[in-house]
C-alpha atoms as a PDB file:
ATOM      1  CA  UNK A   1      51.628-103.996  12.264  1.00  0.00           C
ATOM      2  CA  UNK A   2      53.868-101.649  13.555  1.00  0.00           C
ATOM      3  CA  UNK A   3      55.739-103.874  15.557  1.00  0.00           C
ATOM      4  CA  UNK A   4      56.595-105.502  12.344  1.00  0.00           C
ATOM      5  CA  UNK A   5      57.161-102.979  10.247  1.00  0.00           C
ATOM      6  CA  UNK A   6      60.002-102.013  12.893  1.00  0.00           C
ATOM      7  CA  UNK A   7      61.109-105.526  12.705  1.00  0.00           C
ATOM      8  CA  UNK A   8      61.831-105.180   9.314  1.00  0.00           C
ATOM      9  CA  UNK A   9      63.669-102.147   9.580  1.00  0.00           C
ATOM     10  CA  UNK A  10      66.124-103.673  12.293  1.00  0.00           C
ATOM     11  CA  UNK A  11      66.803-106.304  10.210  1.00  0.00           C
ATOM     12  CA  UNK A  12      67.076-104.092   7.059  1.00  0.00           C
ATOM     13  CA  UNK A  13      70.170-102.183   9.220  1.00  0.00           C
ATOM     14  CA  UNK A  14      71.579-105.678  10.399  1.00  0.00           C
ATOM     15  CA  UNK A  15      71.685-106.345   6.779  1.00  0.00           C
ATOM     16  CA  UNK A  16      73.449-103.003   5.782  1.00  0.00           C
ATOM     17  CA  UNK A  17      75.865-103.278   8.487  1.00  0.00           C
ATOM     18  CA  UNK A  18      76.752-106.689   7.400  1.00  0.00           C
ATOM     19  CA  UNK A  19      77.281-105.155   3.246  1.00  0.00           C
ATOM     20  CA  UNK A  20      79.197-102.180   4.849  1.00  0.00           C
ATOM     21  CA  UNK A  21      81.698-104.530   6.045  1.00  0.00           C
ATOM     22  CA  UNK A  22      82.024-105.958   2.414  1.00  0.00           C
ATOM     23  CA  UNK A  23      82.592-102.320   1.705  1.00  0.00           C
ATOM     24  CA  UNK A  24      85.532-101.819   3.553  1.00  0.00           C
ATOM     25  CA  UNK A  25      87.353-104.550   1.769  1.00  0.00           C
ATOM     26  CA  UNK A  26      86.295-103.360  -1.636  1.00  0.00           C
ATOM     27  CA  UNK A  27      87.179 -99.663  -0.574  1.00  0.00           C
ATOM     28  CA  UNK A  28      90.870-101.452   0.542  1.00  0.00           C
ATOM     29  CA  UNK A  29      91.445-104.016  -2.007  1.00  0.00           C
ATOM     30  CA  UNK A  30      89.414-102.824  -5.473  1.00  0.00           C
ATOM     31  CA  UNK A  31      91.962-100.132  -6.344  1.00  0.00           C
ATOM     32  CA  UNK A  32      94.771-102.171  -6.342  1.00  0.00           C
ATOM     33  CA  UNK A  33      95.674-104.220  -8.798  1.00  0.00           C
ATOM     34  CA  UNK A  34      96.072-107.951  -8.468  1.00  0.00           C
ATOM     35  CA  UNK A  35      94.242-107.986  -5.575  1.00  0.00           C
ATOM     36  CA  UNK A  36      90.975-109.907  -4.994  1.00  0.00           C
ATOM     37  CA  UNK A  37      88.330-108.949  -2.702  1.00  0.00           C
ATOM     38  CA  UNK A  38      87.169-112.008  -1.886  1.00  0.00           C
ATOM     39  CA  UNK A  39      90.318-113.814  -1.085  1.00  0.00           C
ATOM     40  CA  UNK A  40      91.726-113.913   1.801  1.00  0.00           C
ATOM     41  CA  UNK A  41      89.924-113.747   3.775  1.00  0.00           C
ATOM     42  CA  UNK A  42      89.405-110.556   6.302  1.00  0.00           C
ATOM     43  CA  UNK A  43      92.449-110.054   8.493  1.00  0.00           C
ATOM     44  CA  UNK A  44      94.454-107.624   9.741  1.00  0.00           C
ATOM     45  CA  UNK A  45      96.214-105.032   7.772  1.00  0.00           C
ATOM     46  CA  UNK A  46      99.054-104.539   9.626  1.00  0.00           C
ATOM     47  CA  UNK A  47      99.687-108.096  11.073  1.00  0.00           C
ATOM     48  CA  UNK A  48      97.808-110.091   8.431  1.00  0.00           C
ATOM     49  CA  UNK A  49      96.244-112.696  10.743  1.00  0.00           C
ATOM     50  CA  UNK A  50      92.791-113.644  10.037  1.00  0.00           C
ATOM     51  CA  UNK A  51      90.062-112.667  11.440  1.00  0.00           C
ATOM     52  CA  UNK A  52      87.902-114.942  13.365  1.00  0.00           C
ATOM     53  CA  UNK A  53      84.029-114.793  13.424  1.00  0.00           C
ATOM     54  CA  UNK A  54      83.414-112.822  16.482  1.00  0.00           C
ATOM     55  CA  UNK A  55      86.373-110.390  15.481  1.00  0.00           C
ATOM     56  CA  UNK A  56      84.312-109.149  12.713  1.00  0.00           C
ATOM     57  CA  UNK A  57      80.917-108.830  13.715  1.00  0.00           C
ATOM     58  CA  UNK A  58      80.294-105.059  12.191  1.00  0.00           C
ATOM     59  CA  UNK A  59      80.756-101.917  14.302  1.00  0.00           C
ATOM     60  CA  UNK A  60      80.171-104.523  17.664  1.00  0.00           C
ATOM     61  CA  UNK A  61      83.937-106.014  17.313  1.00  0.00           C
ATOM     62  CA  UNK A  62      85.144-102.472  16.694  1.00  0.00           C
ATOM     63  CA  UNK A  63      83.400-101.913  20.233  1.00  0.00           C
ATOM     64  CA  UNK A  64      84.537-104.845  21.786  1.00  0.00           C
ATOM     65  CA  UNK A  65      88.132-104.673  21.150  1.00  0.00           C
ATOM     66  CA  UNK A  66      88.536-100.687  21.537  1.00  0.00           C
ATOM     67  CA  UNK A  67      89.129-100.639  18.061  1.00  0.00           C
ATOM     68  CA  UNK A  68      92.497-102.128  18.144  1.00  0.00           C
ATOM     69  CA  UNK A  69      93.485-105.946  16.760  1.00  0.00           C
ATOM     70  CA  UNK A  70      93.399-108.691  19.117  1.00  0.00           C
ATOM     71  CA  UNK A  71      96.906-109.464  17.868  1.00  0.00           C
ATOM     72  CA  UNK A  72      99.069-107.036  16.977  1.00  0.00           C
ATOM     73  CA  UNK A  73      97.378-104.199  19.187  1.00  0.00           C
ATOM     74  CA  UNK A  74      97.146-101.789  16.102  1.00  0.00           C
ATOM     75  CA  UNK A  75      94.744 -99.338  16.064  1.00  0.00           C
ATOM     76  CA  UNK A  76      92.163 -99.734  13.296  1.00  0.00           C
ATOM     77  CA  UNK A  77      90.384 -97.135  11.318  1.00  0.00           C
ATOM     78  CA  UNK A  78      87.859 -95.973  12.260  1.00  0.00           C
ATOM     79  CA  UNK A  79      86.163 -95.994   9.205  1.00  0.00           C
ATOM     80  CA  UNK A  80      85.522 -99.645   9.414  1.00  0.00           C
ATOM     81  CA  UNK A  81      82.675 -98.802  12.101  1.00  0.00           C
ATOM     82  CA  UNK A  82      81.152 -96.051   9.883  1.00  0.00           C
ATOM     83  CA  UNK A  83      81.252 -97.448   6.956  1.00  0.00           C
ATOM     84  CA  UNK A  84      79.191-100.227   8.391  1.00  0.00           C
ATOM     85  CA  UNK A  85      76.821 -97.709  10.370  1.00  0.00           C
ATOM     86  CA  UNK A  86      76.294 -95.451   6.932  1.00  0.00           C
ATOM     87  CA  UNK A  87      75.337 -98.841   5.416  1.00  0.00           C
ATOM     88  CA  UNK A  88      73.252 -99.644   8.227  1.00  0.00           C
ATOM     89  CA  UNK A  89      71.376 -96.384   8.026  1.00  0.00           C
ATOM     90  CA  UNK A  90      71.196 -96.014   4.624  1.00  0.00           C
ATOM     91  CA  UNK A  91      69.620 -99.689   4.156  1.00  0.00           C
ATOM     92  CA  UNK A  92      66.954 -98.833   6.438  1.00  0.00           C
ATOM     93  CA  UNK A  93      66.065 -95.594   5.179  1.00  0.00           C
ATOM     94  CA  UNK A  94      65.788 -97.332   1.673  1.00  0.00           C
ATOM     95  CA  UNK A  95      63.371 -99.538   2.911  1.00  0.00           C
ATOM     96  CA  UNK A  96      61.377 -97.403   4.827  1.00  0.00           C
ATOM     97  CA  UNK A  97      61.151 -95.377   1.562  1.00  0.00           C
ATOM     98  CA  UNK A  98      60.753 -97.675  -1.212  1.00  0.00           C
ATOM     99  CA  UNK A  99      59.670-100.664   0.843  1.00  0.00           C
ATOM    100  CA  UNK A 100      60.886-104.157   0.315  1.00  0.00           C
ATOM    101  CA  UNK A 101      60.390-104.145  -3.611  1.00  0.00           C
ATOM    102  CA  UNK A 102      62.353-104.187  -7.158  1.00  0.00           C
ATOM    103  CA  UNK A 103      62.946-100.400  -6.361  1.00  0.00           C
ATOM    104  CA  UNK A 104      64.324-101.147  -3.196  1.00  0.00           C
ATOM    105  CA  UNK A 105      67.083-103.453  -4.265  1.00  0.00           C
ATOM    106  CA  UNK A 106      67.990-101.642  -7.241  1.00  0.00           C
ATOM    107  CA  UNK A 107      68.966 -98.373  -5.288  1.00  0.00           C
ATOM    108  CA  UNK A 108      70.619-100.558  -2.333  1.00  0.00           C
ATOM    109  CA  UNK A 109      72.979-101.527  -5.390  1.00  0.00           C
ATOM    110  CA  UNK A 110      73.047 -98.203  -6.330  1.00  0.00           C
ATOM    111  CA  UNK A 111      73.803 -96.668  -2.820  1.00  0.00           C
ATOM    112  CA  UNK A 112      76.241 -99.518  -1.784  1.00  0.00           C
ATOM    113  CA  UNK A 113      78.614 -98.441  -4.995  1.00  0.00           C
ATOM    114  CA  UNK A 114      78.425 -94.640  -4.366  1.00  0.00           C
ATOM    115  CA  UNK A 115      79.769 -95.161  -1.138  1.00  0.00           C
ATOM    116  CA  UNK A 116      82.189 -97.244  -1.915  1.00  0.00           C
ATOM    117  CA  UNK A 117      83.323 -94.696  -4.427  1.00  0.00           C
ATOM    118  CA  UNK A 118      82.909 -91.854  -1.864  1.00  0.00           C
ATOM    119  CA  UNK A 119      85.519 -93.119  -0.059  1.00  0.00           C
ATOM    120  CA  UNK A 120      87.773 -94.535  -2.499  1.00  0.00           C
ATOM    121  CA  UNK A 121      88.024 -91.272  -3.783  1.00  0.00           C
ATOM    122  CA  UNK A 122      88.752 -89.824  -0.640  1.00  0.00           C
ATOM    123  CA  UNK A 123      91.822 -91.759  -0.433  1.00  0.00           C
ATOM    124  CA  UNK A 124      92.853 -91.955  -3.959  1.00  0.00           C
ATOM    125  CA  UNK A 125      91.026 -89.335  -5.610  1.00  0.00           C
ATOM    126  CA  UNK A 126      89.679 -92.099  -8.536  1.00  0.00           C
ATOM    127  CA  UNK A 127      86.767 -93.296  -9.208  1.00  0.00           C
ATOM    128  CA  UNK A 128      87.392 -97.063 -10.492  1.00  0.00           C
ATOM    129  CA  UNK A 129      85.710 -97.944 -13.399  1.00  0.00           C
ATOM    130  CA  UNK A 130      85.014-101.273 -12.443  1.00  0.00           C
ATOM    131  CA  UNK A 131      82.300 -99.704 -10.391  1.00  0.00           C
ATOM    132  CA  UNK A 132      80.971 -96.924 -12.429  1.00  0.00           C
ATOM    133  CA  UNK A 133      80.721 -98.442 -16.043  1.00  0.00           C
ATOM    134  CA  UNK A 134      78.654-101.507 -14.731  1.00  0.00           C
ATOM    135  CA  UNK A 135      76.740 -99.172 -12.853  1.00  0.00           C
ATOM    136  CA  UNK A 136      75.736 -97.147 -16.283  1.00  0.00           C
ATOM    137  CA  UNK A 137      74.407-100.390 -17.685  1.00  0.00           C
ATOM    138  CA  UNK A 138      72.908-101.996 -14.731  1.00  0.00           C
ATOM    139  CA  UNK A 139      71.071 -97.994 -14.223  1.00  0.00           C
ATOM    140  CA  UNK A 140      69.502 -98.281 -17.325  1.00  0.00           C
ATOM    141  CA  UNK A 141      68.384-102.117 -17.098  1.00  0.00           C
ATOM    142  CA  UNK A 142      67.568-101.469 -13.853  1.00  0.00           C
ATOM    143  CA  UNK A 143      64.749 -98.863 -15.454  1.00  0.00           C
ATOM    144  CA  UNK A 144      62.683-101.198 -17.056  1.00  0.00           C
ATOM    145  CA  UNK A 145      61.415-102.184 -13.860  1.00  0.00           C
ATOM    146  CA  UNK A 146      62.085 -99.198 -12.047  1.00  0.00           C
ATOM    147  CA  UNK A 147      58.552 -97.540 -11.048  1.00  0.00           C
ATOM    148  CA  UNK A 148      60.202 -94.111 -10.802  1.00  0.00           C
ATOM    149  CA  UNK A 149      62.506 -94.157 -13.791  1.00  0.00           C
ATOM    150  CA  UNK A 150      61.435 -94.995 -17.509  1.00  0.00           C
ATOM    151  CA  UNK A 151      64.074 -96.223 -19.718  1.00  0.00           C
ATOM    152  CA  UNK A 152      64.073 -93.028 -21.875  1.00  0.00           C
ATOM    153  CA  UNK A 153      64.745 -90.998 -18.964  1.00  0.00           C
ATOM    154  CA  UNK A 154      67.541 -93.060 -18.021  1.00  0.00           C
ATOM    155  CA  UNK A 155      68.555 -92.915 -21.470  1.00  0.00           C
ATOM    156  CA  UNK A 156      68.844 -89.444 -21.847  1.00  0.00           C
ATOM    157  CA  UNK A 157      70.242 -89.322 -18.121  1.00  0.00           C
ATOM    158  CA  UNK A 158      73.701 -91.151 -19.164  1.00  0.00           C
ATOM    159  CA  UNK A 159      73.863 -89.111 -22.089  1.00  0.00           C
ATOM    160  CA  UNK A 160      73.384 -85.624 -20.682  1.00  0.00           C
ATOM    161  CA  UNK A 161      75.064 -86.609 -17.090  1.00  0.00           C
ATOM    162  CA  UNK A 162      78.156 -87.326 -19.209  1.00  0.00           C
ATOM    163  CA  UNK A 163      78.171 -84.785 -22.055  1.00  0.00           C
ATOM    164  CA  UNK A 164      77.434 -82.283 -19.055  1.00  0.00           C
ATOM    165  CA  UNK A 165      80.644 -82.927 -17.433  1.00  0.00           C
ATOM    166  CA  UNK A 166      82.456 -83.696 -20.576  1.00  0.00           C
ATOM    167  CA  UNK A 167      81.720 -80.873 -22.145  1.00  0.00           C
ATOM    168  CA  UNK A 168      82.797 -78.728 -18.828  1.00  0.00           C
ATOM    169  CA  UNK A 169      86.196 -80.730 -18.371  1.00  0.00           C
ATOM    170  CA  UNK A 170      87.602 -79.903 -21.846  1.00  0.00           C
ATOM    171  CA  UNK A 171      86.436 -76.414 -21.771  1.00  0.00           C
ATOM    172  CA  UNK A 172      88.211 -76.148 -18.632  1.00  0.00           C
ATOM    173  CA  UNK A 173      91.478 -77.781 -20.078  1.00  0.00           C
ATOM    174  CA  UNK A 174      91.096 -75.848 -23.353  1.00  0.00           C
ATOM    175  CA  UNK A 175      90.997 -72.228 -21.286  1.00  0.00           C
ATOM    176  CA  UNK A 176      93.431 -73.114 -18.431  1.00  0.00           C
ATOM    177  CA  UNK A 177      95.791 -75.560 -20.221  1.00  0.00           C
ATOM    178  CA  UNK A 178      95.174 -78.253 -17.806  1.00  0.00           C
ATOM    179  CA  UNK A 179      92.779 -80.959 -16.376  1.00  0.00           C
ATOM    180  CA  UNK A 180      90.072 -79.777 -13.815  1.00  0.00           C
ATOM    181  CA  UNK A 181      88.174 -82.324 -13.840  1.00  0.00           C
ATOM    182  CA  UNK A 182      89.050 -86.828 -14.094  1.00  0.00           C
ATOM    183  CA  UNK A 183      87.164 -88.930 -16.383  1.00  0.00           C
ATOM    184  CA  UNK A 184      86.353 -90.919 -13.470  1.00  0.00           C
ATOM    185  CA  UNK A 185      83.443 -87.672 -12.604  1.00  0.00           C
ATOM    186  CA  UNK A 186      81.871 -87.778 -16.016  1.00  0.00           C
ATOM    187  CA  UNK A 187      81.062 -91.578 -15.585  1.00  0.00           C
ATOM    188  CA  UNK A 188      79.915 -91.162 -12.224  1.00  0.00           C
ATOM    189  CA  UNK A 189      77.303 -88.362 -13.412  1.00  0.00           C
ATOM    190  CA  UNK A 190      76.305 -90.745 -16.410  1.00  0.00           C
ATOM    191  CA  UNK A 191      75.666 -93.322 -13.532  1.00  0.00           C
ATOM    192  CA  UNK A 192      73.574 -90.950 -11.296  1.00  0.00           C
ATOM    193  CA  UNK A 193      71.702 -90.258 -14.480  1.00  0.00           C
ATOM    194  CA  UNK A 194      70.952 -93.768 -15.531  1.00  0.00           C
ATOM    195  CA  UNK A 195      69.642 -94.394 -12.222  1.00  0.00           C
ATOM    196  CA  UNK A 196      67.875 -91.187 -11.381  1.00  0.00           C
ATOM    197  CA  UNK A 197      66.875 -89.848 -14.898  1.00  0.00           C
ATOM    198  CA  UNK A 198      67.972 -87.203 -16.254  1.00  0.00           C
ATOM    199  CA  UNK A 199      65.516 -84.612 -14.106  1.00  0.00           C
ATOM    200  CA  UNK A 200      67.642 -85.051 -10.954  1.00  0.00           C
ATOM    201  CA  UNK A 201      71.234 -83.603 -13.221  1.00  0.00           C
ATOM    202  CA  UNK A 202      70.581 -79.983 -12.445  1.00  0.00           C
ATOM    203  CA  UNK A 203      69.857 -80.460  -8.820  1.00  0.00           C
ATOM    204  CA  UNK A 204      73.436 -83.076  -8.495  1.00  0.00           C
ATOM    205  CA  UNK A 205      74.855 -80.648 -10.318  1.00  0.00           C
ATOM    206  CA  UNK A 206      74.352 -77.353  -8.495  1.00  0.00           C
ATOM    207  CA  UNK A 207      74.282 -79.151  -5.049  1.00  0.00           C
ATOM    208  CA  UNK A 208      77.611 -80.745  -5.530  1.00  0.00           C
ATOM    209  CA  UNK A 209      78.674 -77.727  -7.647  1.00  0.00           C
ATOM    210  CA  UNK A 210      77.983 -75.634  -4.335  1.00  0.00           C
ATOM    211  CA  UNK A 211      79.128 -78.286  -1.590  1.00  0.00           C
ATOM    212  CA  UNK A 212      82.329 -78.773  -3.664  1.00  0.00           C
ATOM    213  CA  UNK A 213      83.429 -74.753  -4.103  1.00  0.00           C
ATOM    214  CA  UNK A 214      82.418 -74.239   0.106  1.00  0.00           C
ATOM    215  CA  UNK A 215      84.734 -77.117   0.902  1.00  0.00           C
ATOM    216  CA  UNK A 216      87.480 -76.769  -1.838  1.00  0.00           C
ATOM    217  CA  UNK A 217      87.581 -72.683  -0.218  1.00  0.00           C
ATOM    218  CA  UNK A 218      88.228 -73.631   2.873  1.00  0.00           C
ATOM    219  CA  UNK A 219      90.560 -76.499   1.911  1.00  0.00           C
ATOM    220  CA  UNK A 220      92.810 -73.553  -0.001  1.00  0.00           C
ATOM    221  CA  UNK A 221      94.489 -72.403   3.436  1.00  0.00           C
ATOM    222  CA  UNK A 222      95.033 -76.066   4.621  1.00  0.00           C
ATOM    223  CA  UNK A 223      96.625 -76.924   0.646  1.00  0.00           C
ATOM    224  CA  UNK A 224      98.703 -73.384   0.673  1.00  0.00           C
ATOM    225  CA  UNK A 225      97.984 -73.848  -3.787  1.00  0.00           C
ATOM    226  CA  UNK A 226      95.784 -71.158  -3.923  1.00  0.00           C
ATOM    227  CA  UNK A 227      93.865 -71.853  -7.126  1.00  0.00           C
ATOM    228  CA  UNK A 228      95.941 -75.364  -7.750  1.00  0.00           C
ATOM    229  CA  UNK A 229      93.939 -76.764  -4.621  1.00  0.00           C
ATOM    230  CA  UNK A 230      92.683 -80.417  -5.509  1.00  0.00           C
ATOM    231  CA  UNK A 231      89.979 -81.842  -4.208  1.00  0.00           C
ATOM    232  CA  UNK A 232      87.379 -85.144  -5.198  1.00  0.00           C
ATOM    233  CA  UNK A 233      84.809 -83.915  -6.597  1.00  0.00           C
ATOM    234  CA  UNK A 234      82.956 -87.327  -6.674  1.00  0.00           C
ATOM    235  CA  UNK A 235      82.019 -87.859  -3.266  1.00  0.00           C
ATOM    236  CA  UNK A 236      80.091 -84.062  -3.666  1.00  0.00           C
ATOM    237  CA  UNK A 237      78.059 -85.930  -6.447  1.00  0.00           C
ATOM    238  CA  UNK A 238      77.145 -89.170  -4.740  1.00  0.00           C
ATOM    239  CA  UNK A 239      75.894 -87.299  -1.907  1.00  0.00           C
ATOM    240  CA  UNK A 240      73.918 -85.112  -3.916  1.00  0.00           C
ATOM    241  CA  UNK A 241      72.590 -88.205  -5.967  1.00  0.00           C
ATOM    242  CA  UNK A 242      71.593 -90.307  -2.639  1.00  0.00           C
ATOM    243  CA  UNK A 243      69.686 -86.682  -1.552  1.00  0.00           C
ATOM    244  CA  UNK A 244      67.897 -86.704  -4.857  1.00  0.00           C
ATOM    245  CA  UNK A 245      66.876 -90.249  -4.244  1.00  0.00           C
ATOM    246  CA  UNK A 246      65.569 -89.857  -1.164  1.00  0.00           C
ATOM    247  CA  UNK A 247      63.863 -86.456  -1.610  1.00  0.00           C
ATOM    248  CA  UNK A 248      63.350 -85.901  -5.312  1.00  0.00           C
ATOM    249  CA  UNK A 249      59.547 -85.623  -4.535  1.00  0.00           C
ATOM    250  CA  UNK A 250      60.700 -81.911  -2.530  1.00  0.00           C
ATOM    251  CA  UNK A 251      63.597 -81.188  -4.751  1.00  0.00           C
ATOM    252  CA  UNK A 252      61.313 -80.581  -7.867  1.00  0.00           C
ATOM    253  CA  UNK A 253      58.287 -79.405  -5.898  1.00  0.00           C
ATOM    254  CA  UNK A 254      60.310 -76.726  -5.084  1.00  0.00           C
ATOM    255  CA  UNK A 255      62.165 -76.188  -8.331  1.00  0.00           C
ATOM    256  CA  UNK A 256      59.557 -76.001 -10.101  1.00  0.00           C
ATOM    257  CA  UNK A 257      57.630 -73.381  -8.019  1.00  0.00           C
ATOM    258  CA  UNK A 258      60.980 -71.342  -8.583  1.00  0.00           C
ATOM    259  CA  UNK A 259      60.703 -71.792 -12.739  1.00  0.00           C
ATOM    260  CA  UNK A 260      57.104 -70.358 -12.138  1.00  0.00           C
ATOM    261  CA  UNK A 261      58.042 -67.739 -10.267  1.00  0.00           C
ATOM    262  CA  UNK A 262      56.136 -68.581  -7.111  1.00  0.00           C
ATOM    263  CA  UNK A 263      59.085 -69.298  -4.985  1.00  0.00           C
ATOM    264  CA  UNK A 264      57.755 -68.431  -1.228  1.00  0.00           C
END
């Protein structure tokens, strides 16, 4: 029995590995425009020659060819490797948690787009609605059949997660004069509350809230703007939302011994 279950879980992270490589080429090709990211096929992008099968076997390949093409001898990122082993990791964990079931493949949809938009943001600092608008719709269908998420929760999820940060953004603009905060944000948090419900918003929002502020501090002496520094806010929330996921059991165990006043 246990022999299996760890069978399953090595072939769960074979599995992940194998999406995080789709991941890279939607995190390279999905923000731009005219570009599909299906065709061509992989290759290299600084020579453009195509990949052959055993050149992009995830993270191994990487290994293999001391992360440099075969061709052209050009480094390559190295976030082609991790992207693969988050995937990898992530996918098993999933399993392990929700077992191979409708939750499972719902939140391996759900955990595949945040980090795509993790790191999209990271490089472009936007957060493409191609992936979060689906994701609003596909959160809420997705809790019909979620055992962990009714549909009204998810309901009043998308509405809250984006009036929160709606409401916050214009205030912002309205006393500064100026945009803190993208659109791209307020449909991400609508996302994390379709598929989370709309308990997990004040745990994204004060862990991302905090993880944002430490790292946007010490980003200030690197920027040299002072109170102009600019940072993405979205990966903050998608990491928040894939600790709620995985620990929501603890995360409101614990708030709520802290609304009743028996925090330890």
């Amino acid at each position: 029995m246990v022999a299996a279950e760890s069978l399953i879980l090595v072939f769960s992270a074979l599995f992940g590995a194998i999406v995080g490589s789709f991941l890279n080429v939607v995190i390279l090709r999905l923000p731009k425009e005219d570009t599909s990211i299906v065709f061509p096929a992989s290759h290299c992008p600084k020579c453009e020659h195509p990949l052959a099968w055993y050149e992009n076997i995830p993270v191994i390949s990487y290994i293999v060819q001391l992360g440099k093409c075969r061709h052209c001898k050009t480094s390559i990122s190295l976030q082609y490797p991790t992207v693969e082993l988050i995937m990898a990791v992530l996918t098993a964990a999933l399993v392990n948690h929700f077992g191979l079931s409708a939750a499972f493949a719902g939140y391996f949809i759900f955990t595949a787009a945040l980090i795509a938009i993790i790191y999209i943001d990271i490089h472009l600092q936007i957060i493409p609605d191609v992936i979060s608008l689906p994701g609003i719709v596909l959160g809420f269908l997705f809790s019909f059949i979620n055992p962990y998420v009714s549909w009204q929760s998810s309901l009043i999820g998308i509405l809250a997660g984006g009036g929160i940060l709606f409401a916050i953004a214009e205030g912002y603009a309205y006393l500064r004069k100026m945009e803190g905060m993208g659109g791209g944000d307020i449909k991400l948090l609508a996302m994390l509350g379709a598929f989370l419900g709309w308990q997990s918003l004040p745990f994204i929002f004060l862990a991302s809230s905090l993880s944002g502020s430490i790292v946007g501090l010490m980003a200030m002496p690197i920027q040299k703007k002072g109170g102009q520094t600019r940072i993405p806010f979205g990966p903050f929330l998608s990491l928040a939302g894939l600790c709620y996921m995985f620990f929501s059991t603890q995360i409101l165990y614990y708030f709520n011994l802290y609304l009743n006043g028996q925090w330890p």
